[in-house]
Protein backbone atom coordinates (compact mmCIF):
# COMPACT_ATOMS: atom_id res chain seq x y z
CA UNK A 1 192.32 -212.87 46.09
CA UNK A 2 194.54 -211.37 43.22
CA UNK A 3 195.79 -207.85 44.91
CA UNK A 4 195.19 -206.45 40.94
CA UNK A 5 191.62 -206.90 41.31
CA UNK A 6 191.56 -204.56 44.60
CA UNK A 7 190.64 -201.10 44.47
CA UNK A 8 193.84 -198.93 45.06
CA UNK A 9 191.98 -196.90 48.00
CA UNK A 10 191.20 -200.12 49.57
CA UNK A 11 194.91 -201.38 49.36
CA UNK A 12 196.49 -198.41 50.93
CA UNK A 13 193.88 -198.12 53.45
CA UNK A 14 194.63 -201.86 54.56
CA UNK A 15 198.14 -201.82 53.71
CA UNK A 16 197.81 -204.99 51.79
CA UNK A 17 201.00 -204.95 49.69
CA UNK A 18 202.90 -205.75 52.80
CA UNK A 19 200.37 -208.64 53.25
CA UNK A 20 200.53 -209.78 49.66
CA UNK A 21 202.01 -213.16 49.05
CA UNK A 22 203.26 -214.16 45.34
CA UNK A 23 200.39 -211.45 43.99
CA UNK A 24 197.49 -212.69 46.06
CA UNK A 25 196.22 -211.57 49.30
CA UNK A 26 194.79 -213.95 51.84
CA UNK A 27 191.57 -213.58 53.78
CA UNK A 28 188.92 -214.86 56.11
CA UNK A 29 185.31 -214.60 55.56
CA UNK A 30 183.65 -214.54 59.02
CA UNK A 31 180.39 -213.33 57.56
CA UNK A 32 177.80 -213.88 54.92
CA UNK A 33 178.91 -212.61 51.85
CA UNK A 34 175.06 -211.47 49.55
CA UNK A 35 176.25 -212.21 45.53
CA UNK A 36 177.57 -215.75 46.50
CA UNK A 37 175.88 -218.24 44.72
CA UNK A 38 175.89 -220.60 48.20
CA UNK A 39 174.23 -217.47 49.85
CA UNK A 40 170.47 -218.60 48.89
CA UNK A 41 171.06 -222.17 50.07
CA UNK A 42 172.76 -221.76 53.38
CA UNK A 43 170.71 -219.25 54.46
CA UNK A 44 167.35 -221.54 53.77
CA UNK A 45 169.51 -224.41 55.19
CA UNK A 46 169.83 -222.14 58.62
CA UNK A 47 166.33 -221.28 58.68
CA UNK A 48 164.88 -224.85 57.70
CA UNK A 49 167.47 -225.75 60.80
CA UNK A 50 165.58 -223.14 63.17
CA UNK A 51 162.17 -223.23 62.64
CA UNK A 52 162.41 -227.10 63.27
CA UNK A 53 163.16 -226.15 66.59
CA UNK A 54 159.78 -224.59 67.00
CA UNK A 55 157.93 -228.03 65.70
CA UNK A 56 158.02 -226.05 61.40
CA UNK A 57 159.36 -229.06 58.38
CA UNK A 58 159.49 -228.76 54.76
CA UNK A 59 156.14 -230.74 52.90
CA UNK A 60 157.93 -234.04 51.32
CA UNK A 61 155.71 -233.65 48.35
CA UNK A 62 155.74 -230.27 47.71
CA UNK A 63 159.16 -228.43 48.32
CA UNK A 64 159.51 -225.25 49.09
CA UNK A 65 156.46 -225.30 50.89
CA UNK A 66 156.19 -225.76 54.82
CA UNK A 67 154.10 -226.84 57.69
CA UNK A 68 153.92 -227.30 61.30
CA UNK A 69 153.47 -230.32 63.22
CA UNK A 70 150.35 -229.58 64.61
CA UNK A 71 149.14 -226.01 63.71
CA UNK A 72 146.96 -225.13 60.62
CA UNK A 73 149.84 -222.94 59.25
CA UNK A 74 151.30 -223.04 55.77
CA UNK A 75 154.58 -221.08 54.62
CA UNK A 76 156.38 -220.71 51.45
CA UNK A 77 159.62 -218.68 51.42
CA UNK A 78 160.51 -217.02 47.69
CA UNK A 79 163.74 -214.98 47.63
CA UNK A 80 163.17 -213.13 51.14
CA UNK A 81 159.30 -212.80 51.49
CA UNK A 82 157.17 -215.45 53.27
CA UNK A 83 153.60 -216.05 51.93
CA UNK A 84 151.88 -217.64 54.68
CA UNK A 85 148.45 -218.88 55.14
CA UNK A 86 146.91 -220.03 58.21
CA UNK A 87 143.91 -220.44 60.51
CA UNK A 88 143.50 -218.91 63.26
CA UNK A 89 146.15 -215.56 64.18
CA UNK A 90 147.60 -217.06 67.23
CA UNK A 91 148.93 -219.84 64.91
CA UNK A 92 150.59 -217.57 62.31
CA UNK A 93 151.72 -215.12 65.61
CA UNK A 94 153.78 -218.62 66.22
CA UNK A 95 155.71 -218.87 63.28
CA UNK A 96 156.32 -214.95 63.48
CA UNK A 97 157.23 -215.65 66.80
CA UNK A 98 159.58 -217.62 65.87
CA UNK A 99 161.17 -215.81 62.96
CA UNK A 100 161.68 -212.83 65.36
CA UNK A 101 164.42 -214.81 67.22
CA UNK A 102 166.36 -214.80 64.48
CA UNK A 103 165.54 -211.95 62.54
CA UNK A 104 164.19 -208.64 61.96
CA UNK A 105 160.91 -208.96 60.01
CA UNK A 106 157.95 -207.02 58.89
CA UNK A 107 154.30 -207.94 58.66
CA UNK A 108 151.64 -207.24 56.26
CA UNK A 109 148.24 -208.39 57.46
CA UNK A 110 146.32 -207.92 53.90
CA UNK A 111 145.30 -211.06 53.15
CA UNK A 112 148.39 -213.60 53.67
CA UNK A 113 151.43 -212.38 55.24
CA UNK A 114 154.17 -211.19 53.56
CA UNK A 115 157.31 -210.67 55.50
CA UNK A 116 160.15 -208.64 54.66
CA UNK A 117 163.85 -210.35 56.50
C-alpha cells in the first residue's frame, strides 16, 4: 500500500517509514477484510462449504436458495439474514444447529426465521 494514503497517526504508531520500501509499505492480510468486493463471495463459498457437512446443498434450479438432503427445510441467505422455511422445529433447530458452530446468530421465531450472523 502507498505509505501517502496512510493516516499520519497510524504511521508513527507503527513506525512504518522505517518499513517503507520505494514509497509503499508491505502487508499481510490474515483476516477478512468487510468493503472487499471478494468479501460476499468467499464468505457464501465458506458457508456453502460447511453446511454441506451437515447433509445442506444449493437448489440447481434455483440459486441462492437451499435444501437439505432429507429434511423439509428451505433457506435463502440475502446479505447476512437467512429466511428459512421449514416443517417441523426440530428440522429448522438442525440447520441452526449447525450455523451455531460457526457463528454467532440470532433467531426470530415470527413466522420464518430470520437470523442475524
Amino acid at each position: 500500500m502507498a505509505i501517502k494514503l496512510i493516516p499520519e497517526e497510524i504511521i508513527q504508531q507503527y513506525d512504518l517509514r522505517n518499513k517503507c520500501k520505494n514509497g509503499f509499505v508491505y502487508m499481510q492480510i490474515e483476516k477478512g477484510m468487510y468493503g472487499i468486493p471478494q468479501a460476499g463471495i468467499l464468505a457464501n463459498k465458506l458457508l456453502r462449504e460447511q453446511l454441506a457437512k451437515r447433509g445442506y446443498f444449493e437448489l440447481p434450479h434455483t440459486p441462492g436458495v437451499c435444501t437439505h438432503v432429507h429434511r423439509p427445510v428451505w433457506f435463502t441467505l440475502v446479505v447476512d439474514d437467512f429466511g428459512i422455511k421449514f416443517v417441523g422445529k426440530e428440522h429448522a433447530q438442525h440447520l441452526l444447529d449447525a450455523l451455531k458452530e460457526h457463528d454467532a446468530i440470532k433467531t426470530d421465531w415470527g413466522g420464518w426465521i430470520v437470523l442475524w450472523c
